[in-house]
Protein backbone atom coordinates (compact mmCIF):
# COMPACT_ATOMS: atom_id res chain seq x y z
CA UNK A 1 108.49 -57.41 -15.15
CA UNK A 2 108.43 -55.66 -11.77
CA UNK A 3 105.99 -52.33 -11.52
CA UNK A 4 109.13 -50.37 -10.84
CA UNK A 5 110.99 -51.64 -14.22
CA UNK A 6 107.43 -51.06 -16.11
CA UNK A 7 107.12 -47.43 -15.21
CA UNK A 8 110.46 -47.46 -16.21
CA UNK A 9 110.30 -48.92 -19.21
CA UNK A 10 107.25 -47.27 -20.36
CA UNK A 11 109.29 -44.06 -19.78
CA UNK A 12 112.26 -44.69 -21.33
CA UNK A 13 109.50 -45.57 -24.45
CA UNK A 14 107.79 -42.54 -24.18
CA UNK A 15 110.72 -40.44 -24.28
CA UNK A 16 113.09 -41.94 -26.53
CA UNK A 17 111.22 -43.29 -29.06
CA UNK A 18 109.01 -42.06 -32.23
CA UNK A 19 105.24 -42.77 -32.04
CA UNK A 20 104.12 -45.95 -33.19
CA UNK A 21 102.16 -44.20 -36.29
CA UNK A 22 105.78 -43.83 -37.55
CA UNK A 23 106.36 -47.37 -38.01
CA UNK A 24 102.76 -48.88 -39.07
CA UNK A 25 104.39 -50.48 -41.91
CA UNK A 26 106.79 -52.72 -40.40
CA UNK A 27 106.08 -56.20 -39.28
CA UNK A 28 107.85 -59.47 -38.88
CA UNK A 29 109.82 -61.16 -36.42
CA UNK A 30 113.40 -59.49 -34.35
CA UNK A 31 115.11 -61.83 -32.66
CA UNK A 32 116.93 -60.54 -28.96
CA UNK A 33 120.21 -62.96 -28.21
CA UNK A 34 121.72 -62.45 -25.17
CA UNK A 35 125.09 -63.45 -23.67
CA UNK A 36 124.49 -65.09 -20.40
CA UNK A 37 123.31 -65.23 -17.09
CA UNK A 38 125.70 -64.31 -14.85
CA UNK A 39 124.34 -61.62 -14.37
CA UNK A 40 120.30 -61.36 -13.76
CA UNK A 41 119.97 -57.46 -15.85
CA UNK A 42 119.23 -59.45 -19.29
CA UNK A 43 115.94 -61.27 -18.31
CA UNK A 44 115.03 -57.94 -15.41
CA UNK A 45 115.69 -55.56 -17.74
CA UNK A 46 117.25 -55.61 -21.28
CA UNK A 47 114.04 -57.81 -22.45
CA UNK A 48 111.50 -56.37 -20.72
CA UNK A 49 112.24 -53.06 -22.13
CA UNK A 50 113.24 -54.57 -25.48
CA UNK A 51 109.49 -56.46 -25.65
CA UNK A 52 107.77 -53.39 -23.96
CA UNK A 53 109.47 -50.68 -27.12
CA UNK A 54 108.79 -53.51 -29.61
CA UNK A 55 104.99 -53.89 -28.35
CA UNK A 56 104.84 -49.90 -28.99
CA UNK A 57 106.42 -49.70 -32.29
CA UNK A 58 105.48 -52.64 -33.20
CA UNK A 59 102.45 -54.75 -32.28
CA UNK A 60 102.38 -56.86 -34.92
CA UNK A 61 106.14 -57.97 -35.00
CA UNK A 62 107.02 -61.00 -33.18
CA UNK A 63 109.80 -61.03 -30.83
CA UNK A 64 111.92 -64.08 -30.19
CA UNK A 65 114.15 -64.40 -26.70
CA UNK A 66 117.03 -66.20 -26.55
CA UNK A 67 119.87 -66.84 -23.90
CA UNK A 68 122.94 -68.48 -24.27
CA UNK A 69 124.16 -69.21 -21.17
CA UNK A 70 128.05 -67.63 -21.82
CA UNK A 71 128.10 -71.35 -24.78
CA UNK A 72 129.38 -70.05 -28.08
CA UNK A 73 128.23 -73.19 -29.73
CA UNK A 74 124.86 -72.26 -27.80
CA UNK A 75 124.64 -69.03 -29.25
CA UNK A 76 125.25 -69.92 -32.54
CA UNK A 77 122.48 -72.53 -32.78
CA UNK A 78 120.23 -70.32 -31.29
CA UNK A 79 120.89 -67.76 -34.34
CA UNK A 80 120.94 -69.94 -37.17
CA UNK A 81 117.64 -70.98 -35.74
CA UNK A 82 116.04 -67.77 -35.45
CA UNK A 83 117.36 -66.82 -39.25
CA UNK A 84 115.21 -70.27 -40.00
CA UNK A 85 112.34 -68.87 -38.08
CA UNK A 86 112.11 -65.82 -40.46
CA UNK A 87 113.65 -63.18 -37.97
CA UNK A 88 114.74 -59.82 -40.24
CA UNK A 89 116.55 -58.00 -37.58
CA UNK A 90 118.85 -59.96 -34.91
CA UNK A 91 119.75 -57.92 -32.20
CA UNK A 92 123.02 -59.31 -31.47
CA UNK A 93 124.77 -58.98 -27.51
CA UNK A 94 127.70 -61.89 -28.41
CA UNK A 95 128.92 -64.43 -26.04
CA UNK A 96 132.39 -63.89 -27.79
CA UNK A 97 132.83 -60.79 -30.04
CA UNK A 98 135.29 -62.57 -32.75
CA UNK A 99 133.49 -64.89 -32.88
CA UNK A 100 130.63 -63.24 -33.98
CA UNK A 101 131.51 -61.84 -37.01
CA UNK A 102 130.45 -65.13 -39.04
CA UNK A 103 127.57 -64.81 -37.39
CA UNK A 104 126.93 -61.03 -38.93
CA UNK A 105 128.55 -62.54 -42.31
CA UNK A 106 125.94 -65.30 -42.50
CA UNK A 107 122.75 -62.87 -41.38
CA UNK A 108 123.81 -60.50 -44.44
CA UNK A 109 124.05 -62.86 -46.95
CA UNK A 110 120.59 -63.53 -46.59
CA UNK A 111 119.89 -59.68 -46.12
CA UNK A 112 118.84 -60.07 -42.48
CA UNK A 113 120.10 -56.72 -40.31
CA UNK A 114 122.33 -57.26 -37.21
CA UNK A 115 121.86 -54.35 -34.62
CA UNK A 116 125.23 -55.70 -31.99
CA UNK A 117 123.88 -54.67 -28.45
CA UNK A 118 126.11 -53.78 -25.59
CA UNK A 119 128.95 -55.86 -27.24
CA UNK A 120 130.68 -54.50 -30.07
CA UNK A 121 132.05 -56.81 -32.92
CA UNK A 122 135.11 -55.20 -34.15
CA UNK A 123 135.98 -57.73 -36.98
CA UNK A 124 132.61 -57.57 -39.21
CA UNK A 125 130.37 -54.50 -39.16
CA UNK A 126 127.15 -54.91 -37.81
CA UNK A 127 124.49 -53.04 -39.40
CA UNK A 128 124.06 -50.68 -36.11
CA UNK A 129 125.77 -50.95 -32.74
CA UNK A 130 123.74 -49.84 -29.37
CA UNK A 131 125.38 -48.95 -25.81
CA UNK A 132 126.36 -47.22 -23.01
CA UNK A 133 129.85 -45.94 -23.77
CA UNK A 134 131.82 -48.42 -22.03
CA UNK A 135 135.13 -47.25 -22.43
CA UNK A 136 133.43 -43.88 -20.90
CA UNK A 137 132.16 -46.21 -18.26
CA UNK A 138 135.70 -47.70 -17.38
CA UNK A 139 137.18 -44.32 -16.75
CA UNK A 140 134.34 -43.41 -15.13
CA UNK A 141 134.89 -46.00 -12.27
CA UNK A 142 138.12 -45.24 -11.88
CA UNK A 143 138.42 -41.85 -11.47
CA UNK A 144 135.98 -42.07 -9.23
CA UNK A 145 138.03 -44.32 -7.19
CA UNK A 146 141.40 -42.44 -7.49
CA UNK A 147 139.47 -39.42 -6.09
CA UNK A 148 138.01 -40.89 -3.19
CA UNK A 149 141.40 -42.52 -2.34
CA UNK A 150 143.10 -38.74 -2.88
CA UNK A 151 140.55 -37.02 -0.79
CA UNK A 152 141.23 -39.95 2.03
CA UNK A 153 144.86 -39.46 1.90
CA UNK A 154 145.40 -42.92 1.25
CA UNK A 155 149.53 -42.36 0.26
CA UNK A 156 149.96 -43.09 -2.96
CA UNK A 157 153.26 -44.83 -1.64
CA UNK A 158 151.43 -47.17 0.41
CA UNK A 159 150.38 -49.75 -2.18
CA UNK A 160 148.07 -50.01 -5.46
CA UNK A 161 145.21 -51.29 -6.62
CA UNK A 162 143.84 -54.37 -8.13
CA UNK A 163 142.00 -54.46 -11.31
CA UNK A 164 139.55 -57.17 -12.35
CA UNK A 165 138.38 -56.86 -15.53
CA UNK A 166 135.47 -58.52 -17.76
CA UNK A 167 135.54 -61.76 -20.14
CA UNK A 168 138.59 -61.89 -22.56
CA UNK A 169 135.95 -62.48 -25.43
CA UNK A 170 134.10 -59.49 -24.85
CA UNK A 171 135.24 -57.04 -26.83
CA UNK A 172 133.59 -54.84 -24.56
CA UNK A 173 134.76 -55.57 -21.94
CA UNK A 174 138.11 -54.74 -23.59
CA UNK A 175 136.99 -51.00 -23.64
CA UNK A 176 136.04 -50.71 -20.25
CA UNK A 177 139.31 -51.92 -19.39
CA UNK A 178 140.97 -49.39 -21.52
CA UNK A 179 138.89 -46.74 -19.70
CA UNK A 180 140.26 -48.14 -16.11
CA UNK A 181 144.10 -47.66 -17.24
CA UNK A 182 143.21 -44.28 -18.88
CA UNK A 183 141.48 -43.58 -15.26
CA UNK A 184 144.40 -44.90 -13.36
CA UNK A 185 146.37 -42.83 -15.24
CA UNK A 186 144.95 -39.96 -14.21
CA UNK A 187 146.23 -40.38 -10.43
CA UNK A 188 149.60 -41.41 -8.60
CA UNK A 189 148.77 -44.80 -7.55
CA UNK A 190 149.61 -47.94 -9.66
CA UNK A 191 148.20 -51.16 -10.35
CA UNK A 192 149.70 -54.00 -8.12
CA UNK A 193 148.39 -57.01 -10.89
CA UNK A 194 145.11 -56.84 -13.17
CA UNK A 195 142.93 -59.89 -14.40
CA UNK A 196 140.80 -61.01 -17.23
CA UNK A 197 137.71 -62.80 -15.46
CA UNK A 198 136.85 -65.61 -18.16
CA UNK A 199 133.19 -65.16 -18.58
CA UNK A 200 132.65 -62.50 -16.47
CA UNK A 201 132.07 -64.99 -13.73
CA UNK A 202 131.79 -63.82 -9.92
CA UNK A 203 133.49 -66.85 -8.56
CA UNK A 204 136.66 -66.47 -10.89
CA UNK A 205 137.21 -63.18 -9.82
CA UNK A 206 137.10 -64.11 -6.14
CA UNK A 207 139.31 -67.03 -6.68
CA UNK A 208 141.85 -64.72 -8.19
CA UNK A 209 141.20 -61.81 -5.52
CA UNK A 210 141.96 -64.20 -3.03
CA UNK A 211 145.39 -65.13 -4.42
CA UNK A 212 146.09 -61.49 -4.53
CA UNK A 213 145.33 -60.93 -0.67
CA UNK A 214 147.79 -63.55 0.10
CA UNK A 215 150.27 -61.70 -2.34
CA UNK A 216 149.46 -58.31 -1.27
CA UNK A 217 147.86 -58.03 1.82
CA UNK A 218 147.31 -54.77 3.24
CA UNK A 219 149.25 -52.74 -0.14
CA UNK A 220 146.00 -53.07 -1.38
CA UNK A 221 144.19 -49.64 -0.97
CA UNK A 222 141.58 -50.17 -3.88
CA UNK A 223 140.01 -52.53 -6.42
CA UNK A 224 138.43 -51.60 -9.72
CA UNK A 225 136.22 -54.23 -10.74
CA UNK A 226 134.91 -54.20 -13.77
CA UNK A 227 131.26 -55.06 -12.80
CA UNK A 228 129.05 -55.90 -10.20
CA UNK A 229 129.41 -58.88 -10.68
CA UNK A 230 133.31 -59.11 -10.24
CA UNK A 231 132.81 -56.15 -7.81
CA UNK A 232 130.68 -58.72 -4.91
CA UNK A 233 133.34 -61.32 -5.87
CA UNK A 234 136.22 -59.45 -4.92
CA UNK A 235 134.46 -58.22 -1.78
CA UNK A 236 133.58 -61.51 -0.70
CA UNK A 237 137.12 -62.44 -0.95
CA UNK A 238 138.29 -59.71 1.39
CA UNK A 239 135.61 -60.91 3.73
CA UNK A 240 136.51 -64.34 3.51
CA UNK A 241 140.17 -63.70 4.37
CA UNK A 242 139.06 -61.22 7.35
CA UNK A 243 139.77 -57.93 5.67
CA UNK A 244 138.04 -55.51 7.63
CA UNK A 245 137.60 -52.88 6.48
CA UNK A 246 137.11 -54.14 2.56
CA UNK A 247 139.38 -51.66 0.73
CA UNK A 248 136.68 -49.48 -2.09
CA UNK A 249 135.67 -51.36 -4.37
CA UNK A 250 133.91 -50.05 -7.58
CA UNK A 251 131.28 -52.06 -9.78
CA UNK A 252 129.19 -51.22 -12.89
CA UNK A 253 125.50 -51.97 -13.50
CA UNK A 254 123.65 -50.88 -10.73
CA UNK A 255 122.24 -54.44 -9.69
CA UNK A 256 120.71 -54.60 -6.22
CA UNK A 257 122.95 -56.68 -4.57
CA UNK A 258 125.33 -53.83 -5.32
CA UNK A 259 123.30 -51.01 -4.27
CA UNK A 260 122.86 -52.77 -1.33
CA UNK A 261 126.23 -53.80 -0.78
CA UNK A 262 126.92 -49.97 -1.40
CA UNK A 263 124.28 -49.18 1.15
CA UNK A 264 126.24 -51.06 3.69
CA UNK A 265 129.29 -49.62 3.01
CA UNK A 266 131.18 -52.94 1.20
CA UNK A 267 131.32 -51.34 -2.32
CA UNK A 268 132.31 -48.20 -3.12
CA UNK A 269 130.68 -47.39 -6.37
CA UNK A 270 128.69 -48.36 -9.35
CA UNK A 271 127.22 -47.29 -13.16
CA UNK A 272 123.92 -46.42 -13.52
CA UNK A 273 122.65 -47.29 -16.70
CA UNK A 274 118.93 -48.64 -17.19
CA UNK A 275 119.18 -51.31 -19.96
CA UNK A 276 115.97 -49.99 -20.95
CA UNK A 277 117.57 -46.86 -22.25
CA UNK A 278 119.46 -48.75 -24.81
CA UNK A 279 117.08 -51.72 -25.17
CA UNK A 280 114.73 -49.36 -26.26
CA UNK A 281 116.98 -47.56 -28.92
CA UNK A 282 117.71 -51.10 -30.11
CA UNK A 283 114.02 -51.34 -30.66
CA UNK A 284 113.92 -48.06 -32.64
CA UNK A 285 116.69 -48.95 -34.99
CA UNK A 286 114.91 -52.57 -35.52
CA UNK A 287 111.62 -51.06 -36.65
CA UNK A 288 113.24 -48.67 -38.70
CA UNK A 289 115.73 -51.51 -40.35
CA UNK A 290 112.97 -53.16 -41.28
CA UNK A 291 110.86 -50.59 -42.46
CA UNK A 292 114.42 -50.23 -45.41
CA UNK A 293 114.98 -46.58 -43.53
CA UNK A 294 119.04 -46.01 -42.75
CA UNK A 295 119.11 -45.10 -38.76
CA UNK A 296 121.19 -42.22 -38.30
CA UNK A 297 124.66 -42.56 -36.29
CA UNK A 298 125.43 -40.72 -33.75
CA UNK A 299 128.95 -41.72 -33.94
CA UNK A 300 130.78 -44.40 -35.30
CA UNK A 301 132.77 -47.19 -33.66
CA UNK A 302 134.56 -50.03 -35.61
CA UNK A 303 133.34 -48.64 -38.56
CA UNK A 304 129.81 -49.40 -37.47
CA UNK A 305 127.11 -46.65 -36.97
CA UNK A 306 126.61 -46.46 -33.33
CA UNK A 307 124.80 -44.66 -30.77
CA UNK A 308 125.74 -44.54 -26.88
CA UNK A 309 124.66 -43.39 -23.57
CA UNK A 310 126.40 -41.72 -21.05
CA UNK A 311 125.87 -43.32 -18.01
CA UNK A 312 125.90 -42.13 -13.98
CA UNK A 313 128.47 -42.87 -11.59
CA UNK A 314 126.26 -44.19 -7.97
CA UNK A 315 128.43 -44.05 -4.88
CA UNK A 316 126.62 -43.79 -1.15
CA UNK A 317 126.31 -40.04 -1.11
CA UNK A 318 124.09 -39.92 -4.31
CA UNK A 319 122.40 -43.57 -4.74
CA UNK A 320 119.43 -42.00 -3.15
CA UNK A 321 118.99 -39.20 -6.02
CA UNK A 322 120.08 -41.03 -9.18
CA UNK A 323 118.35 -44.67 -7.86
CA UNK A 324 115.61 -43.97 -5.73
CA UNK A 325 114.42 -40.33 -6.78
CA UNK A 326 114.62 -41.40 -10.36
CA UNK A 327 112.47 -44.63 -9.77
CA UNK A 328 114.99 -46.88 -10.88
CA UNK A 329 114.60 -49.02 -7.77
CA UNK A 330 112.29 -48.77 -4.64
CA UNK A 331 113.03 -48.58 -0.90
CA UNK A 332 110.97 -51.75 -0.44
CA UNK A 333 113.34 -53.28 -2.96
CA UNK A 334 116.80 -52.30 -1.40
CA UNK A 335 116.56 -51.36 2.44
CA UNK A 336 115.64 -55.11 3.31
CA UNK A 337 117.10 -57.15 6.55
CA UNK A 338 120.52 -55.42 7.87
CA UNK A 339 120.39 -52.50 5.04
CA UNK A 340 117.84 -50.93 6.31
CA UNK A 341 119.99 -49.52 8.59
CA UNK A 342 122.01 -47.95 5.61
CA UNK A 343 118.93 -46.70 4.06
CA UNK A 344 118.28 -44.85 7.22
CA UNK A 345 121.45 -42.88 7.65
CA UNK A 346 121.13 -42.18 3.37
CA UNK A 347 117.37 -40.97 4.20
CA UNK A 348 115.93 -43.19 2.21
CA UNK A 349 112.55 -44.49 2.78
């Protein structure tokens, strides 16, 4: 863990969570599953701020890590193992949504709590459901975008955008892409073709940008991506075919390949949202699942109590207040090689 994700961590801890007096009587073993490893926030931030809540809440519980590498069949070994390893709460970020409803059947009938994380599963009720509102986030993006092409002039007669959106099996990634029509809809412009980017892979959604330059060319004023991921891999596209400028772009996740790329002027936006926010609530609900206490919902979503966070919307003109001022990365960390120029005109130091 880095000292910058630490402070946060510790943070987000201190001011989300109960004391750990609350939850003295709880022990036992929580198991975190993630989804893959396309992109790098699961092992930089979702566990470390998972392990550092648990170690508060909890310091006698152990905590089992698992990846699955976007493999179903991966992620399903990995959770019938941890059931065998005596885990009482899995918390539960699915490689494929549908697919992981057995899953939540299987941990029930042997009265072990499911908290889904990030993911929803809409077919089988998990016993809580943790997250940044992602159909929030997808309009979020996109409104963003429509304004800046508004308050450009872009015509909206010109052209349209592109949308690439997240993994097919992730149901949410579904909701994010309802947010991005509902923000589409908000403006003139329409969407020239769209794109389901099988595992949330960044060289899929290149591949498929690409075609769409050929198809398109210069009609294309815009592209909401889904993700940072998708985001670099529809930038790198434009680059690769000459495009110069690259048309906005927007991304979600706030990695640092983003913020740097939105430091140099490549991508247009971002989502803030410190998986340590919700990796700590996660942690909360776990302790207090397996203390036999009923978390309270916030809201509900597929008939699952729920709680999410609204996140920020990063473009150039405030990455320096919502990433820098807030600690969430450091100078030293983003304004390396040729964006330190780009840190300079943003006044960051």
């Amino acid at each position: 863990m880095t000292r910058t994700t630490m402070k946060l961590a510790g943070a987000v801890v201190a001011s989300t969570l109960m004391s750990g007096a609350a939850f003295a009587q709880a022990s036992g073993t929580v198991a975190f599953l993630m989804p893959d490893q396309a992109s790098t926030r699961y092992e930089e931030h979702d566990f470390p701020g998972f392990k550092a809540a648990m170690e508060k809440l909890c310091p006698d519980c152990q905590v089992i890590y698992q990846n699955a590498d976007a493999d179903v069949a991966r992620q399903q070994q990995q959770f019938n193992s941890v059931i065998a390893q005596g885990a009482k709460v899995v918390v539960l970020d699915p490689v494929d949504s549908s697919a992981a409803a057995s899953l939540v059947a299987l941990a029930q009938s042997q009265g072990v709590k499911v908290i889904a994380y990030d993911r929803p599963i809409p077919d089988k009720p998990a016993d809580y459901y943790v997250s940044f509102d992602n159909e929030g986030i997808g309009k979020a993006i996109a409104e963003s975008l429509m304004r800046h092409l508004e308050e450009k002039g872009v015509p909206t007669d010109k052209g349209g955008v592109l949308e690439i959106n997240g993994s097919p099996t992730d149901a949410a990634a579904g909701l994010i892409r309802d947010g991005i029509h509902a923000g589409i809809a908000t403006s003139k412009y329409k969407t020239l073709a769209e794109f389901d980017t099988p595992d949330w892979a960044p060289p899929k959604a290149q591949e498929w940008a690409s075609g769409q330059i050929t198809r398109f060319g210069d009609q294309i004023v815009g592209v909401v991506a889904a993700n940072d991921g998708t985001a670099g891999g529809a930038i790198a596209a434009f680059k690769a075919a000459g495009v110069n400028p690259v048309p906005p772009v927007t991304g979600n996740d706030a990695t640092i390949a983003a913020l740097q790329l939105i430091i140099a002027g490549d991508q247009y936006n971002t989502i803030s949202k410190p998986s340590e926010i919700v990796a700590a609530a996660a942690a909360k609900v776990a302790v207090q699942l397996m203390n036999g206490e009923t978390p309270e919902a916030k809201t509900t979503l597929y008939n699952t109590p729920s709680e999410l966070f609204v996140p920020a919307v990063v473009t150039r003109e405030n990455l320096k207040a919502e990433i820098i001022d807030k600690g969430i990365q450091t100078a030293a960390e983003l304004c390396t090689g040729r964006y330190a120029e780009g840190c300079a005109e943003l006044g960051i130091k």
